[in-house]
Every structure is written in structure tokens, then in C-alpha cells.
C-alpha atoms as a PDB file:
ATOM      1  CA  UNK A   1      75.353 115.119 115.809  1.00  0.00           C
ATOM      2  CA  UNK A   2      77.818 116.597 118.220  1.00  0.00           C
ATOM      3  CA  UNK A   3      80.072 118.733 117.032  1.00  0.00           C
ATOM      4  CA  UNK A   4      83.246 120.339 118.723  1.00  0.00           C
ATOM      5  CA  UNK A   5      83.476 123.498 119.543  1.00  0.00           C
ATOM      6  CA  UNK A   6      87.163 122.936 117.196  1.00  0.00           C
ATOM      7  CA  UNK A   7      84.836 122.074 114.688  1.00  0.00           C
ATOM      8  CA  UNK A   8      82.640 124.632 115.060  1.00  0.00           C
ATOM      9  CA  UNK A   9      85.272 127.291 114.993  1.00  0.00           C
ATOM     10  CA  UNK A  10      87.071 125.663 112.204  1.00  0.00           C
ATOM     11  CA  UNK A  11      83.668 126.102 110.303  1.00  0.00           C
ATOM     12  CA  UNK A  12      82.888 129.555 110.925  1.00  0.00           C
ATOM     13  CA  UNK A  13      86.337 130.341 109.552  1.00  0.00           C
ATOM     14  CA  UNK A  14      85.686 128.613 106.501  1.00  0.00           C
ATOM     15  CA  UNK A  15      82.366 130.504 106.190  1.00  0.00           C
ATOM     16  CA  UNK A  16      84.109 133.509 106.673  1.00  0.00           C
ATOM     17  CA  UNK A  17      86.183 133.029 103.705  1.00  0.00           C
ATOM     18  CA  UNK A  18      84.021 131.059 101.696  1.00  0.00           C
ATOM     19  CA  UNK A  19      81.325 133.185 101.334  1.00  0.00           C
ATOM     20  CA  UNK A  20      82.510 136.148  99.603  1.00  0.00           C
ATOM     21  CA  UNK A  21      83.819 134.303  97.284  1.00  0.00           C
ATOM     22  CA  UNK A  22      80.733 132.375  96.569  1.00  0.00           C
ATOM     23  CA  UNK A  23      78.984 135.625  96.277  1.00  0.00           C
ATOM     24  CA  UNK A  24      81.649 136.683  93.696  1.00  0.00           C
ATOM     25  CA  UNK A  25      83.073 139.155  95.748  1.00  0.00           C
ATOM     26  CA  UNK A  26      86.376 140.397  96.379  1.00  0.00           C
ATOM     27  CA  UNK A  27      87.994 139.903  99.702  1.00  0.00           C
ATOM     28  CA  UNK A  28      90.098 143.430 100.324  1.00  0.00           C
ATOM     29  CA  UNK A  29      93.253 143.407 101.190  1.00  0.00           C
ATOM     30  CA  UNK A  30      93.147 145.048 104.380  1.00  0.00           C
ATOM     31  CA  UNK A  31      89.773 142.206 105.260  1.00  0.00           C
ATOM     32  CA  UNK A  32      89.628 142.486 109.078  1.00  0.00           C
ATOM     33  CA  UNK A  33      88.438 140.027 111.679  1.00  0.00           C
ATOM     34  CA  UNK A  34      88.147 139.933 115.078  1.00  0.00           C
ATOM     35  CA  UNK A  35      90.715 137.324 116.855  1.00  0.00           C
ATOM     36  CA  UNK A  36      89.843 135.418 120.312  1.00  0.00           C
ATOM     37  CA  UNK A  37      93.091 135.146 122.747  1.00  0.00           C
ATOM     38  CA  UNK A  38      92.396 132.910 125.600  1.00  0.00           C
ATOM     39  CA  UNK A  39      94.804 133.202 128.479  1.00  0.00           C
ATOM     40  CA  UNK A  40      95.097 130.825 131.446  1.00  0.00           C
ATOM     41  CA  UNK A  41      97.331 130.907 133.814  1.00  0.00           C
ATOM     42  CA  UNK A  42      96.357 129.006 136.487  1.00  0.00           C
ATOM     43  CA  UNK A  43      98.835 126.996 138.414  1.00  0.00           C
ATOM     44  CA  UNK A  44     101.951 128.493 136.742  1.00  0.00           C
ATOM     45  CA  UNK A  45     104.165 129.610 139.176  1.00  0.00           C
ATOM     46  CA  UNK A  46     106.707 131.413 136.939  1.00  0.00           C
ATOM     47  CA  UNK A  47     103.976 133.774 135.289  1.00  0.00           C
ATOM     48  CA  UNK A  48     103.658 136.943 135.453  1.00  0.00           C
ATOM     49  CA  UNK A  49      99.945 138.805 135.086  1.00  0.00           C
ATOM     50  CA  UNK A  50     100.638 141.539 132.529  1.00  0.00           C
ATOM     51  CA  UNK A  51      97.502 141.094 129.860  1.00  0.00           C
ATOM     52  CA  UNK A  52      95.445 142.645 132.536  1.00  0.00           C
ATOM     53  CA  UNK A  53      95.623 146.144 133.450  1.00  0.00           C
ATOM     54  CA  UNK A  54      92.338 146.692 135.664  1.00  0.00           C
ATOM     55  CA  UNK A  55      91.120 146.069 139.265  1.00  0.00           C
ATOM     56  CA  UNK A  56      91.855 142.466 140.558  1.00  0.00           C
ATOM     57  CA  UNK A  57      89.344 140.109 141.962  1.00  0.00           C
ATOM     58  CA  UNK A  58      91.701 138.259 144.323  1.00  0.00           C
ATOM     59  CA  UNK A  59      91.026 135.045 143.036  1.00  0.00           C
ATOM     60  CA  UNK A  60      91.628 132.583 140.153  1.00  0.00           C
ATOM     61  CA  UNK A  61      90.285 135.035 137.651  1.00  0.00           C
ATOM     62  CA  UNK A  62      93.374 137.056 138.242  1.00  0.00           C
ATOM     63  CA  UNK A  63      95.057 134.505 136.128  1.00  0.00           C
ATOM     64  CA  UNK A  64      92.313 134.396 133.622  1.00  0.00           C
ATOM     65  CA  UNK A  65      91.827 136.715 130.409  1.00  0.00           C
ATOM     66  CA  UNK A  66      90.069 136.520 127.241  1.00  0.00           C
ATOM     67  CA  UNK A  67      91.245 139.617 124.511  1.00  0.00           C
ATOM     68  CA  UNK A  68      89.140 140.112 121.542  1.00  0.00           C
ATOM     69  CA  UNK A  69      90.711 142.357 118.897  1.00  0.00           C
ATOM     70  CA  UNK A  70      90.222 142.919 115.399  1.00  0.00           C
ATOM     71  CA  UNK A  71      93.200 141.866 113.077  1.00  0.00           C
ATOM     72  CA  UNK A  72      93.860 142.172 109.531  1.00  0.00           C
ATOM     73  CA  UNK A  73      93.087 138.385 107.982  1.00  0.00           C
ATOM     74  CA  UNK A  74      95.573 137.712 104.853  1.00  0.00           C
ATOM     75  CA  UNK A  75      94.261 134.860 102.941  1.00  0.00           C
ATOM     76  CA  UNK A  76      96.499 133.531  99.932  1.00  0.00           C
ATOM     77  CA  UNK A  77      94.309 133.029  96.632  1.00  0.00           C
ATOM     78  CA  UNK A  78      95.490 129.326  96.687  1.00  0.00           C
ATOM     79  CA  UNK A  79      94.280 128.539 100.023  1.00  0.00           C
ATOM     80  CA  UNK A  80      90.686 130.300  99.918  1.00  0.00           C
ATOM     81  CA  UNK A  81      90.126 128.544  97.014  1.00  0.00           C
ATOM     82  CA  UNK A  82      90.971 125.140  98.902  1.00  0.00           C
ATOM     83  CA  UNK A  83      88.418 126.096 101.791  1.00  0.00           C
ATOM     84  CA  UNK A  84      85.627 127.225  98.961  1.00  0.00           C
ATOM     85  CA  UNK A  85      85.428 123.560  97.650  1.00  0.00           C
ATOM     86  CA  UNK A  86      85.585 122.184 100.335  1.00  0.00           C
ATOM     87  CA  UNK A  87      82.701 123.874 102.570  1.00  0.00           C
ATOM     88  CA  UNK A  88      80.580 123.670  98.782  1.00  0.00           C
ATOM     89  CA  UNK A  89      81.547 119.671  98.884  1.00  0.00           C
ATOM     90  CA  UNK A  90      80.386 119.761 102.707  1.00  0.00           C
ATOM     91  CA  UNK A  91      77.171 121.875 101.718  1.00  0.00           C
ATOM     92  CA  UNK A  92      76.326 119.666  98.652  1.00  0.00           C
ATOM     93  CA  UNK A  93      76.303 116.076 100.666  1.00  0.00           C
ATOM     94  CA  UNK A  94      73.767 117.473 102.933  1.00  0.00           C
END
């Protein structure tokens, strides 16, 4: 059972919502999460490296940089609830 790593993502965010609210909980308002930024530049021409402030390696990695920061997560009501039945459908046909 393969699964993407799309998929995979997609269902950790779901978790992430779902499960407070399957535990009754309340998400806060100010819920924070931390939010994967991928950059790849390789091969463009026109770019110019500024994500990167530190010591460069003189190769392709100078156009490579992944940036992990925590965010504030807003949710609306309407759409946790959406993701809630769904990942209890998901968990219920297993």
C-alpha cells in the first residue's frame, strides 16, 4: 500500500486538526505549527540566492534551502469540521 509522500502530508494535516477536536478540545486561536518551505533553484538563471545567509558550499546546494518555521495555523470552524469526518470515515473503513 504505497502511499505518497502528498498523501502522507495531506494526512498528517488532517490529524493535526482532527484530533483535538475528537478529543473535545478547543483549537486556540493563536494554534501554531511549524511550516516546511522547500526552495530549489537549480538551473534558473535569473535567480538570485537571498534565503541563505551562511557560508556557501560552492556547489548545487548553493541553490538549495529548506526553512522550517513555526506559523500561526487559522482553521475556519466549517472546514475542520469537513476534515474531522472525513479522517473518522477513513478511520472507520479500516
Amino acid at each position: 500500500m504505497g502511499a505518497t509522500r502528498r498523501q502522507a502530508m495531506a494526512g498528517a494535516a488532517a490529524g493535526a486538526v482532527a484530533l483535538p477536536l475528537a478529543a473535545n478540545a478547543k483549537i486556540a486561536k493563536d494554534q501554531k505549527a511549524p511550516v516546511i518551505t522547500i526552495f530549489d533553484a537549480r538551473g534558473c538563471v535569473d535567480h538570485k540566492n537571498v534565503e541563505y545567509k551562511g557560508a556557501k558550499s560552492g556547489d548545487m546546494n548553493d541553490d538549495q534551502c529548506v526553512k522550517v518555521a513555526m506559523q500561526t495555523i487559522k482553521v475556519g470552524d466549517d472546514i475542520a469540521g469537513l476534515v474531522l469526518k472525513e479522517c473518522l470515515s477513513e478511520l472507520k473503513r479500516k
